[in-house]
PDB file of N, CA and C in Angstrom:
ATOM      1  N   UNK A   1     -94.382  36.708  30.881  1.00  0.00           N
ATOM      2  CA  UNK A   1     -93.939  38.018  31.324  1.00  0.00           C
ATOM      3  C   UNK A   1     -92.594  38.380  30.726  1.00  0.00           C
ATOM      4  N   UNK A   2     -92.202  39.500  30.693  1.00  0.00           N
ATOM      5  CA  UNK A   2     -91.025  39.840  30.443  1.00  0.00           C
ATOM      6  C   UNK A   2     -89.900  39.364  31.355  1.00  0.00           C
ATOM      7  N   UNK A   3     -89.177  39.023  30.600  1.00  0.00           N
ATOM      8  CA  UNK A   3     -88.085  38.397  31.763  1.00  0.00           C
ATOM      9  C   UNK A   3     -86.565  39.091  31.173  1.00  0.00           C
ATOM     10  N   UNK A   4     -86.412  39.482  30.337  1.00  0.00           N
ATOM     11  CA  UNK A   4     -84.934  39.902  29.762  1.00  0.00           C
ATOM     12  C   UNK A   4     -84.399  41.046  30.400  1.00  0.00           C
ATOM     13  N   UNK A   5     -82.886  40.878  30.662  1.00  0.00           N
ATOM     14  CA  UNK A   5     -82.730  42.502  31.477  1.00  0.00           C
ATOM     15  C   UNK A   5     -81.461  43.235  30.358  1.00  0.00           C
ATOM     16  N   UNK A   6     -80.800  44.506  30.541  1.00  0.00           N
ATOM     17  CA  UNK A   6     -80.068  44.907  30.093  1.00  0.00           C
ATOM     18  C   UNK A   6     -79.047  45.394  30.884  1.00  0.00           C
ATOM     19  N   UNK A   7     -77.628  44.905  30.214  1.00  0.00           N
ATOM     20  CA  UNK A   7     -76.750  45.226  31.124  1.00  0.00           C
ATOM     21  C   UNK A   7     -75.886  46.343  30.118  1.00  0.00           C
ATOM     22  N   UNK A   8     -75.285  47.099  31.207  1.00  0.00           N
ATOM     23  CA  UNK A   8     -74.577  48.557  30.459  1.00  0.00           C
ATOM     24  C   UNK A   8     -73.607  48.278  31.562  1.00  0.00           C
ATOM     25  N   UNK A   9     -72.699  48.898  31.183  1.00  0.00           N
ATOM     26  CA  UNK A   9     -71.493  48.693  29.462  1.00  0.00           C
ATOM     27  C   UNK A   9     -71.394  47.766  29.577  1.00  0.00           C
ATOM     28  N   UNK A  10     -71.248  47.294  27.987  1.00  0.00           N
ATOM     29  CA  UNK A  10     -70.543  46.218  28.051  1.00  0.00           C
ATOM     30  C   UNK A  10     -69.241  45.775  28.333  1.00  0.00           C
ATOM     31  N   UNK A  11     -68.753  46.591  28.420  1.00  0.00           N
ATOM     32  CA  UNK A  11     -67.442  46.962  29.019  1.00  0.00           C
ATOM     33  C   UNK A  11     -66.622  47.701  29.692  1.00  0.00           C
ATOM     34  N   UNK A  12     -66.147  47.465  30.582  1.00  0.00           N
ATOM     35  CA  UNK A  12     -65.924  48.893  31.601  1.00  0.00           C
ATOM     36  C   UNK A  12     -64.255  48.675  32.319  1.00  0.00           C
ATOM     37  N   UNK A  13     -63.477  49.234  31.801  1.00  0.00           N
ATOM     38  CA  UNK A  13     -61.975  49.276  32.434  1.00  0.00           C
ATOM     39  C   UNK A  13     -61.986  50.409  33.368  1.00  0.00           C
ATOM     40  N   UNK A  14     -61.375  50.343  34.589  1.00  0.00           N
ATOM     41  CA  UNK A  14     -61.422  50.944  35.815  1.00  0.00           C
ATOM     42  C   UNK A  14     -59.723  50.872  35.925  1.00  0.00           C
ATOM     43  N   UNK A  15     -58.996  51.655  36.787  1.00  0.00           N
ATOM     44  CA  UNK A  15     -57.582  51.534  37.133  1.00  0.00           C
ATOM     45  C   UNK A  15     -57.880  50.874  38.831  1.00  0.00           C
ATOM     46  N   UNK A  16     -56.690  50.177  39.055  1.00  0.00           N
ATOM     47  CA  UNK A  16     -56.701  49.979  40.651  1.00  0.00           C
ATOM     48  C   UNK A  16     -56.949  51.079  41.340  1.00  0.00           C
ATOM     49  N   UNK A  17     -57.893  50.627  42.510  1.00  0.00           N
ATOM     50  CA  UNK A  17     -58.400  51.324  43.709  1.00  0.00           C
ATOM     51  C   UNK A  17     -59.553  52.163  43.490  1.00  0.00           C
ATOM     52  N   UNK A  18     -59.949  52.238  42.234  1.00  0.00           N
ATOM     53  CA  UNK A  18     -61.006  53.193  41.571  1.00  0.00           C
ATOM     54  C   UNK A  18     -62.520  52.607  42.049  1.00  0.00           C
ATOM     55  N   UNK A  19     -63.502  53.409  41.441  1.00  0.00           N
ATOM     56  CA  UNK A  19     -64.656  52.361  41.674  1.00  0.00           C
ATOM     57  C   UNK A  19     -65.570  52.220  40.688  1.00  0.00           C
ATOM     58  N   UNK A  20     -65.979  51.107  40.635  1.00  0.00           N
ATOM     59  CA  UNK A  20     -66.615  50.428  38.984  1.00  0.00           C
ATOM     60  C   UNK A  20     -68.105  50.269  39.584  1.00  0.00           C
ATOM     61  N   UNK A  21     -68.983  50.873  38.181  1.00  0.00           N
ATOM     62  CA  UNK A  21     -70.222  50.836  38.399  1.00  0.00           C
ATOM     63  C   UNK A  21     -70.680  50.426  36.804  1.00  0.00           C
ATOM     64  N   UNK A  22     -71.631  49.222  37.519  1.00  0.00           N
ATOM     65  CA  UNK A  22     -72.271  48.203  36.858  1.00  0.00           C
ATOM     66  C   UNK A  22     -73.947  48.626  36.362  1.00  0.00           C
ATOM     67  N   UNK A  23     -74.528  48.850  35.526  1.00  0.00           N
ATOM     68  CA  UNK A  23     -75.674  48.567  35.443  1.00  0.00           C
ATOM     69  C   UNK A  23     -77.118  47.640  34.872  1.00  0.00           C
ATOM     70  N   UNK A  24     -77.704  47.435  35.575  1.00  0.00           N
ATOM     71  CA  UNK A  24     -78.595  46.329  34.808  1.00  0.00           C
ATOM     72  C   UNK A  24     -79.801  46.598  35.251  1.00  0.00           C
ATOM     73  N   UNK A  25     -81.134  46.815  34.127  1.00  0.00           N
ATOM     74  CA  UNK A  25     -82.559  47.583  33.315  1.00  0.00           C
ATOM     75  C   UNK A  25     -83.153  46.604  33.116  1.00  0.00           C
ATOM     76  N   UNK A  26     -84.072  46.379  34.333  1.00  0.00           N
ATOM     77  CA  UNK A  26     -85.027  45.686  34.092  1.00  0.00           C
ATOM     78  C   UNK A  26     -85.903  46.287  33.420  1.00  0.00           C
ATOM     79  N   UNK A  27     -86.897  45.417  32.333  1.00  0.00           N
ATOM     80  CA  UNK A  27     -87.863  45.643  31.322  1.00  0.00           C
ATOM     81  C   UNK A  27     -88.974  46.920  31.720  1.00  0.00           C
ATOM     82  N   UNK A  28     -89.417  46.024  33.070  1.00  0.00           N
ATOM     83  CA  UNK A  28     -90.883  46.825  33.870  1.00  0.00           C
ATOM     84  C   UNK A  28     -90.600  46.876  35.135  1.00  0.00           C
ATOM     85  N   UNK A  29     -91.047  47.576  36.051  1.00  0.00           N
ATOM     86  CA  UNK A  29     -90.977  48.009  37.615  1.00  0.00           C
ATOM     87  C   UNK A  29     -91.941  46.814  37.533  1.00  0.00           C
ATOM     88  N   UNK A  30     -91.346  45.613  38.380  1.00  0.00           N
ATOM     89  CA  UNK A  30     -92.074  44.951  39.321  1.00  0.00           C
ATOM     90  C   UNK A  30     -90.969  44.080  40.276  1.00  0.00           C
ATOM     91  N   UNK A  31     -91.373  44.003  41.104  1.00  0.00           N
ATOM     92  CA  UNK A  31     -91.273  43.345  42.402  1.00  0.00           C
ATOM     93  C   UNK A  31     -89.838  42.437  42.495  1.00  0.00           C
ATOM     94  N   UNK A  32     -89.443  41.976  41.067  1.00  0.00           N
ATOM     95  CA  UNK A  32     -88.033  41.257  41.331  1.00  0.00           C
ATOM     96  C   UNK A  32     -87.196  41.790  41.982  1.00  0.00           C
ATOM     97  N   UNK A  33     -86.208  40.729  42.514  1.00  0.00           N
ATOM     98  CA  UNK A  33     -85.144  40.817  42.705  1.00  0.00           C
ATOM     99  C   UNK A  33     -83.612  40.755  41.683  1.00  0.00           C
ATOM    100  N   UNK A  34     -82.526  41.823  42.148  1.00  0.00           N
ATOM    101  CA  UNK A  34     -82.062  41.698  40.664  1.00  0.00           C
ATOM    102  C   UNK A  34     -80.527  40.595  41.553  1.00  0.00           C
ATOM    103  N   UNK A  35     -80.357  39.815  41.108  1.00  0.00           N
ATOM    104  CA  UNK A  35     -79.011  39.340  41.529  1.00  0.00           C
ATOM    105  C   UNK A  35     -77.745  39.644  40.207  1.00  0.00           C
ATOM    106  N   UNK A  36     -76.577  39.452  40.889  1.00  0.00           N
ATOM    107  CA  UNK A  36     -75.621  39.642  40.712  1.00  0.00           C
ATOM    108  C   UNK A  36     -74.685  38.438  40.635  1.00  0.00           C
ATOM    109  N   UNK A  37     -73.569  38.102  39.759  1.00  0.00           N
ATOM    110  CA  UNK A  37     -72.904  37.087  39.754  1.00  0.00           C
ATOM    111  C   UNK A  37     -71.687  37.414  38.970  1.00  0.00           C
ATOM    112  N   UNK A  38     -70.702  36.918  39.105  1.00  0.00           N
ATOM    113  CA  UNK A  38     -69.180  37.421  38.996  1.00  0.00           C
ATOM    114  C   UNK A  38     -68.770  35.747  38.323  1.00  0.00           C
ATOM    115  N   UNK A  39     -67.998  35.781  37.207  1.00  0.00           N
ATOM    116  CA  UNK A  39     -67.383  34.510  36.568  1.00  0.00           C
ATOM    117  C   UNK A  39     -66.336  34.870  35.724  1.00  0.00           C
ATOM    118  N   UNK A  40     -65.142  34.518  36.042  1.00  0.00           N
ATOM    119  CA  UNK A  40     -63.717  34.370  35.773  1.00  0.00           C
ATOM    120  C   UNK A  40     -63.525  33.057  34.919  1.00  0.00           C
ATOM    121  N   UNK A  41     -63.182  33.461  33.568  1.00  0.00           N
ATOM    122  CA  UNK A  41     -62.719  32.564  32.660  1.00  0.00           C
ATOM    123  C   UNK A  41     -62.209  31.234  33.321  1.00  0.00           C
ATOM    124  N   UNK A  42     -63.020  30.191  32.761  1.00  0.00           N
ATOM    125  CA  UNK A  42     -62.656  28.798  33.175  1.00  0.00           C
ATOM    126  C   UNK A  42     -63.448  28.840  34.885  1.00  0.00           C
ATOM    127  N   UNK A  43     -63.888  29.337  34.866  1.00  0.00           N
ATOM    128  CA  UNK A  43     -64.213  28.910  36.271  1.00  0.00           C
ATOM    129  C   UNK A  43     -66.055  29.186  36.424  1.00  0.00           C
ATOM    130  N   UNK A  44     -66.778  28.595  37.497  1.00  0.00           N
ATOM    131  CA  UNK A  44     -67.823  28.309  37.785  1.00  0.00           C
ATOM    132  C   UNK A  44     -69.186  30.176  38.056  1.00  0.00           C
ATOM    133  N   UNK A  45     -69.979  30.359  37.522  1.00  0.00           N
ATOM    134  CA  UNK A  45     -70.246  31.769  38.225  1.00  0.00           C
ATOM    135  C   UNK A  45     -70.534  31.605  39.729  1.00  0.00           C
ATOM    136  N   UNK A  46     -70.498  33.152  40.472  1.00  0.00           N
ATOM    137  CA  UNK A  46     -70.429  33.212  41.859  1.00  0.00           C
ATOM    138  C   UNK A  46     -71.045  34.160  42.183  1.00  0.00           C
ATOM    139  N   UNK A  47     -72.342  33.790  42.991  1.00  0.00           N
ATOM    140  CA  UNK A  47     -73.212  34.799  43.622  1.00  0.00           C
ATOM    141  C   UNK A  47     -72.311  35.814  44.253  1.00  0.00           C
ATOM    142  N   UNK A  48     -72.978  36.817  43.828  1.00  0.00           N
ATOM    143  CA  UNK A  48     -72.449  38.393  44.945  1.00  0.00           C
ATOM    144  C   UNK A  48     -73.311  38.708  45.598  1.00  0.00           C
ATOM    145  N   UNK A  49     -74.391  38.991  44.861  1.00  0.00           N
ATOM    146  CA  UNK A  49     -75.056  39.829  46.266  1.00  0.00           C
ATOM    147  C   UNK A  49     -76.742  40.089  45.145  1.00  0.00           C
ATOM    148  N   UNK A  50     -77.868  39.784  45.931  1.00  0.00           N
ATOM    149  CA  UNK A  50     -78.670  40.398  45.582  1.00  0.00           C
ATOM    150  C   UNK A  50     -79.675  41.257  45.962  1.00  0.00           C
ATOM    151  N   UNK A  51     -80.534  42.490  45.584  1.00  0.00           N
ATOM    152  CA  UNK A  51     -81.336  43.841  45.830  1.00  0.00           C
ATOM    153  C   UNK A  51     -82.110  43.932  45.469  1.00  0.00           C
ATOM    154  N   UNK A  52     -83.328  44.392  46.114  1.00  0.00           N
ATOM    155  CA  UNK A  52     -84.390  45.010  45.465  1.00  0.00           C
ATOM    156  C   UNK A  52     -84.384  46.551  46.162  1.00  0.00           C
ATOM    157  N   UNK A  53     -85.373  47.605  45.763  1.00  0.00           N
ATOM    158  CA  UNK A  53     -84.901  48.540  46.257  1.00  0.00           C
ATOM    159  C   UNK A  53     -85.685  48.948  47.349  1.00  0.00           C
ATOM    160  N   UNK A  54     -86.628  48.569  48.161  1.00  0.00           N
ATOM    161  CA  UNK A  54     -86.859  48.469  48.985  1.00  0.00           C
ATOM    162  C   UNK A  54     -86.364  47.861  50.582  1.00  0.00           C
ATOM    163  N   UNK A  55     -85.016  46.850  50.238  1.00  0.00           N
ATOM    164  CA  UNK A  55     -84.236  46.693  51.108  1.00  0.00           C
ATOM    165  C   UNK A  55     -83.549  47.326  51.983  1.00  0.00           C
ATOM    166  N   UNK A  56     -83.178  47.210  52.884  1.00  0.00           N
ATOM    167  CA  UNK A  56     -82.318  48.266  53.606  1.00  0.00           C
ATOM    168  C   UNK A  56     -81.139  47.959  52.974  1.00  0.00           C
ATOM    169  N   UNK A  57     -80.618  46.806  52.286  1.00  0.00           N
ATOM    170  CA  UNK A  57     -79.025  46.512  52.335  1.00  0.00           C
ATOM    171  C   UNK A  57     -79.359  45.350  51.428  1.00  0.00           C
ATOM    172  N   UNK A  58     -78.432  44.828  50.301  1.00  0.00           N
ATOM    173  CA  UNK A  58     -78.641  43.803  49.780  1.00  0.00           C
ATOM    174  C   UNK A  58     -78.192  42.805  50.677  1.00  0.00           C
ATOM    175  N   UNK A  59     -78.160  41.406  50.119  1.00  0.00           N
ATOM    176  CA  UNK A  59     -77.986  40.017  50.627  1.00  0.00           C
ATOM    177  C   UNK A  59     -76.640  39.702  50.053  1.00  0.00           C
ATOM    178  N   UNK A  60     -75.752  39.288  50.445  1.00  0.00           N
ATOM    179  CA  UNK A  60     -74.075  38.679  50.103  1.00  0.00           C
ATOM    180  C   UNK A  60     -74.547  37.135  49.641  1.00  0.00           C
ATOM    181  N   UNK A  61     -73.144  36.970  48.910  1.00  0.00           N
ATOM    182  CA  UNK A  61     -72.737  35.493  48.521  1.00  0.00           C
ATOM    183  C   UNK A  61     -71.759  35.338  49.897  1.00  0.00           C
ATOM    184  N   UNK A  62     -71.374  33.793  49.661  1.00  0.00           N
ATOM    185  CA  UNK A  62     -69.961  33.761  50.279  1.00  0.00           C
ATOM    186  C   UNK A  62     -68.908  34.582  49.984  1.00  0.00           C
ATOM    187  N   UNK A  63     -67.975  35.377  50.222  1.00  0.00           N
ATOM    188  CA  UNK A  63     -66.710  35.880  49.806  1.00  0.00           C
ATOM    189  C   UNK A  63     -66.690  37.127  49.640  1.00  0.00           C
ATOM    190  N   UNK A  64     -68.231  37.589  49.682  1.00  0.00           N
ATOM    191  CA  UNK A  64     -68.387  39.151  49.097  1.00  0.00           C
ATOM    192  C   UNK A  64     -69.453  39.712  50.318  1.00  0.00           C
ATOM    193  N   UNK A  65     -68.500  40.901  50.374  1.00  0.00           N
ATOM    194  CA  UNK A  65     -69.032  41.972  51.553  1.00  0.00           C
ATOM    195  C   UNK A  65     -69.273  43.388  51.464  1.00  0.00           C
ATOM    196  N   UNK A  66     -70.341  44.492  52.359  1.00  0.00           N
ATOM    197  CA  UNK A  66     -70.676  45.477  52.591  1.00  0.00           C
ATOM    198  C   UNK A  66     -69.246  45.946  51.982  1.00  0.00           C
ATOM    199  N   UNK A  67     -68.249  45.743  52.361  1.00  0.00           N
ATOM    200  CA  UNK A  67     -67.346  46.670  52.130  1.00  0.00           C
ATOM    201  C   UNK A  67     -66.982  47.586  51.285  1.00  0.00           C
ATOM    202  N   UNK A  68     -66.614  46.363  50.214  1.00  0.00           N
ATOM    203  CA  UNK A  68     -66.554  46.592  48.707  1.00  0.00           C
ATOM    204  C   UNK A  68     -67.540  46.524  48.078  1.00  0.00           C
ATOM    205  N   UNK A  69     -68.681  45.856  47.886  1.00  0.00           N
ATOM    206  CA  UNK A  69     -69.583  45.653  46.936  1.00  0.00           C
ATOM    207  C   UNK A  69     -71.024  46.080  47.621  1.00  0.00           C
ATOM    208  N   UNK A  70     -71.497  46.813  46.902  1.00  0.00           N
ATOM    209  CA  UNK A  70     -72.933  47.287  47.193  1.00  0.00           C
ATOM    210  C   UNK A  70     -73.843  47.277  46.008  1.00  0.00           C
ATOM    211  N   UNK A  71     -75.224  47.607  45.739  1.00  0.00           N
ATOM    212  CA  UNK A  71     -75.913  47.759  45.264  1.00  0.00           C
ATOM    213  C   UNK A  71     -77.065  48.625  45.426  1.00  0.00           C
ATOM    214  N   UNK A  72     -77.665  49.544  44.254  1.00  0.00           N
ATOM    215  CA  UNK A  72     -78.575  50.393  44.891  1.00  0.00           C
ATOM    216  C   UNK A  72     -79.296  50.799  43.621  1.00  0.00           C
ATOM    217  N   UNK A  73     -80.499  51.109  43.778  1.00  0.00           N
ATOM    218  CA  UNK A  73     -81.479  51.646  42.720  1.00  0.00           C
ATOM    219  C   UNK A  73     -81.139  52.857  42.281  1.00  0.00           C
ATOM    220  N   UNK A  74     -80.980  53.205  40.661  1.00  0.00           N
ATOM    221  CA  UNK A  74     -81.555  54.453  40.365  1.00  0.00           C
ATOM    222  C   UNK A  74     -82.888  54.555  40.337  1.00  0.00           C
ATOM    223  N   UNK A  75     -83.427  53.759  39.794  1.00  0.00           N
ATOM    224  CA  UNK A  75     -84.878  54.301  39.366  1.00  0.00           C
ATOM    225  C   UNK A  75     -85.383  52.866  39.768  1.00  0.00           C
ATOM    226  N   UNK A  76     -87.054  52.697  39.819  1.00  0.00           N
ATOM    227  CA  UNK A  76     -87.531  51.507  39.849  1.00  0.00           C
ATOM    228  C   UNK A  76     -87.284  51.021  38.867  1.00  0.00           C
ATOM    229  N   UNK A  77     -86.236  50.622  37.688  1.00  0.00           N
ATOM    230  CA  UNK A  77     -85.752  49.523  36.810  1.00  0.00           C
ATOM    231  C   UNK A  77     -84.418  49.624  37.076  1.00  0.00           C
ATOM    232  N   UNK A  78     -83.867  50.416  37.225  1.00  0.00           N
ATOM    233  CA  UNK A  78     -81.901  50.421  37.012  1.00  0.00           C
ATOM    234  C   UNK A  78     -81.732  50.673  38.387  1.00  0.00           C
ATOM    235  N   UNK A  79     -80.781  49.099  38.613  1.00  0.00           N
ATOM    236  CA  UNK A  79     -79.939  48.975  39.489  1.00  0.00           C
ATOM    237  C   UNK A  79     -78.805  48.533  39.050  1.00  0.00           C
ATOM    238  N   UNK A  80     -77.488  49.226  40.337  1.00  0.00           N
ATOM    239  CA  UNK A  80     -76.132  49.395  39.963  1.00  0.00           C
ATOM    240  C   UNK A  80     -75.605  48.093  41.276  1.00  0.00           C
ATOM    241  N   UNK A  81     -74.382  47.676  40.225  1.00  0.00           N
ATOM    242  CA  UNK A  81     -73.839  47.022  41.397  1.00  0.00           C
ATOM    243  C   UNK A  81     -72.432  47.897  41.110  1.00  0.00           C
ATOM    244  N   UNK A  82     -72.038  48.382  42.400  1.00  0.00           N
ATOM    245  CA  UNK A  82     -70.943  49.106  42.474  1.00  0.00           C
ATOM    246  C   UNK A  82     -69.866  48.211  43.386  1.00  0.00           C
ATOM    247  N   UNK A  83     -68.541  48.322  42.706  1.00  0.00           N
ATOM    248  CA  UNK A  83     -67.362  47.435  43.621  1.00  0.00           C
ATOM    249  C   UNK A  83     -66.575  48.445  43.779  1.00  0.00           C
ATOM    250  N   UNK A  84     -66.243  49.111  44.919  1.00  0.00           N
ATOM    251  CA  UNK A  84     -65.051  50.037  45.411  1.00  0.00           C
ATOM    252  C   UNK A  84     -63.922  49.591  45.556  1.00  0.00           C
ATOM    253  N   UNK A  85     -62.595  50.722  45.382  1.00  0.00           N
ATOM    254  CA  UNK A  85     -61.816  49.801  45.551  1.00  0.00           C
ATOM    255  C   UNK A  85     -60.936  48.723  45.012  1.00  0.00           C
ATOM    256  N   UNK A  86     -60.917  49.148  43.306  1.00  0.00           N
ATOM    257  CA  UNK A  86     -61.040  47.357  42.770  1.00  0.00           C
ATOM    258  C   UNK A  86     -59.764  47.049  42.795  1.00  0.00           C
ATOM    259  N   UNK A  87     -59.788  46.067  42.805  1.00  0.00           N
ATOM    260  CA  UNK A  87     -58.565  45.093  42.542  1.00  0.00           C
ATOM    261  C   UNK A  87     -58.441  44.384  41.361  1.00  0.00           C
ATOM    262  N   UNK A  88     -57.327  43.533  41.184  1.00  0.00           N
ATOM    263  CA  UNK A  88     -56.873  42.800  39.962  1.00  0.00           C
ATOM    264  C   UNK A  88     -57.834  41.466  40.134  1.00  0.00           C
ATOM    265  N   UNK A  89     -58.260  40.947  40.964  1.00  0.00           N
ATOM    266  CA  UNK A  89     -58.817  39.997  41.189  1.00  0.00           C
ATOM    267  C   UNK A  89     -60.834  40.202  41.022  1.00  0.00           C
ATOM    268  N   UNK A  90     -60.691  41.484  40.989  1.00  0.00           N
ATOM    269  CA  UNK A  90     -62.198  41.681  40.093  1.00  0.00           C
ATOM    270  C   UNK A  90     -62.520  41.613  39.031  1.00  0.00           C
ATOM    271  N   UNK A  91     -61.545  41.508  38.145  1.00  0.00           N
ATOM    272  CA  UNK A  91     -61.480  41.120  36.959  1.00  0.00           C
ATOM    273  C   UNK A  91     -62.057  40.382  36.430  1.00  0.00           C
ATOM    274  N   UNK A  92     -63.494  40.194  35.506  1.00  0.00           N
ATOM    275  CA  UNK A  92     -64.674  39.158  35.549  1.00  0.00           C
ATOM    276  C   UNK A  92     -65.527  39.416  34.549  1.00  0.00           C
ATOM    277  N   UNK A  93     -66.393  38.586  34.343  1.00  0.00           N
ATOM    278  CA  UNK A  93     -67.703  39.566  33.648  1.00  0.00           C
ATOM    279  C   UNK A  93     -68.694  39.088  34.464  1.00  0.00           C
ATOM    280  N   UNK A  94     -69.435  40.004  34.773  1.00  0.00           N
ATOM    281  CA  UNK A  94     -70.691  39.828  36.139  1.00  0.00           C
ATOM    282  C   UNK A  94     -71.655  39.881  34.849  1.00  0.00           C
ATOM    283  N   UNK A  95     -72.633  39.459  35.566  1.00  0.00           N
ATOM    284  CA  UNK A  95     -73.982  39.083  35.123  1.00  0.00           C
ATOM    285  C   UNK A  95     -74.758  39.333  36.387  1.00  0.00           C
ATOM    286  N   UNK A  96     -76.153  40.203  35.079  1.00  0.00           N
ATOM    287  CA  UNK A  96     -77.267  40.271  36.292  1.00  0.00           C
ATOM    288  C   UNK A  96     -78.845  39.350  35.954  1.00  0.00           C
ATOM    289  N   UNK A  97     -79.134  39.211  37.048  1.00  0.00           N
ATOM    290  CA  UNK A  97     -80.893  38.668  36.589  1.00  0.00           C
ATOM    291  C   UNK A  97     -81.960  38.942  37.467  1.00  0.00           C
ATOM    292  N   UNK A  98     -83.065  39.501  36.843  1.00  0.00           N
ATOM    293  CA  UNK A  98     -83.981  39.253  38.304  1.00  0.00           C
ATOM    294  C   UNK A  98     -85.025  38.004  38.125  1.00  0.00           C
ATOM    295  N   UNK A  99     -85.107  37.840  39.239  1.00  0.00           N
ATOM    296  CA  UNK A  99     -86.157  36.940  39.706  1.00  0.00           C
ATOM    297  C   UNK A  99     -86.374  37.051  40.808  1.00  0.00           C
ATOM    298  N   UNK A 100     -87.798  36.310  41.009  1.00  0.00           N
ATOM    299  CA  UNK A 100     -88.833  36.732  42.134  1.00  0.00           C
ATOM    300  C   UNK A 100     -88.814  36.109  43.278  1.00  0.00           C
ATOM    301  N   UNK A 101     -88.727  36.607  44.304  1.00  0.00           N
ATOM    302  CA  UNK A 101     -88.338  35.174  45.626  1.00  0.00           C
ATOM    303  C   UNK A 101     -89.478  34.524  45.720  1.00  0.00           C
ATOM    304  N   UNK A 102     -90.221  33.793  44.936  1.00  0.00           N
ATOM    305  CA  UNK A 102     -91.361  32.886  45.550  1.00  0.00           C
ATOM    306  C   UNK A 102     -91.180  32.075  44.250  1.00  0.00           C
ATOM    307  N   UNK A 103     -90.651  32.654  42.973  1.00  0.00           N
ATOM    308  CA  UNK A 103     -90.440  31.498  42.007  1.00  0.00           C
ATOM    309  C   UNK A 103     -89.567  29.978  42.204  1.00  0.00           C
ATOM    310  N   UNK A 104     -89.878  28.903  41.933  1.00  0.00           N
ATOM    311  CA  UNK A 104     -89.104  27.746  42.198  1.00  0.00           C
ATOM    312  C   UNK A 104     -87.678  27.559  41.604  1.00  0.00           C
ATOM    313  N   UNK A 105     -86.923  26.535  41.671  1.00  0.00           N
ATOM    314  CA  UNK A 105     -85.831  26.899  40.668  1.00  0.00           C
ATOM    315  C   UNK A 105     -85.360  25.149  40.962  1.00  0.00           C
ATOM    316  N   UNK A 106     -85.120  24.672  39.237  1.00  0.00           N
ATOM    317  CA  UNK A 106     -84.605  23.183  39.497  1.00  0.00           C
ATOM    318  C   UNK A 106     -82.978  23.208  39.478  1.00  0.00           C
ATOM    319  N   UNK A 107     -82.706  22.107  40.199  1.00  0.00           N
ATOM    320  CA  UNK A 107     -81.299  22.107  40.036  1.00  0.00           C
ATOM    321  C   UNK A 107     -80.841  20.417  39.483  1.00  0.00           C
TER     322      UNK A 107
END
């Protein structure tokens, strides 16, 4: 199956307190889930939050909340992860992926 997604922009500068919107295009409308992940040079990536658009509300990582960070469908392929609000400490490059909640995953 298709599995590759597309993320837009590749780059995106925001000023403090503003709000930054993320996007990532899945191939085909099906059923995944798209997650989200945030990774700061030298350091480990970190779940944020993941959506499908049938949810009422996405799902959080540790550390990340309704507040600031949401997610929401344009269309059945493009979903946005939006961070309000930003700070200096958002500073990152996020990554998105979908996958399916019934697929396995080794660790």
């Amino acid at each position: 199956g298709q599995r590759m997604v597309t993320q837009k922009p590749s780059l995106l500068t925001v000023s403090k307190g503003e709000t930054a919107t993320l996007l990532c295009q899945k191939p085909v409308d099906d059923s995944s889930n798209i997650y989200w992940y945030k990774q700061v040079p030298g350091g480990a990536p970190q779940f944020v939050l993941y959506y499908y658009r049938t949810y009422s509300s996405p799902t959080y990582g540790s550390g990340f909340s309704s507040s600031r960070f949401t997610s929401r469908a344009q269309s059945n392929t493009d979903y946005q992860l939006v961070i309000s609000s930003v700070e200096v400490d958002d500073s990152a490059v996020y990554y998105c992926k979908k996958w399916f909640s019934n697929e396995a995953v080794s660790q």
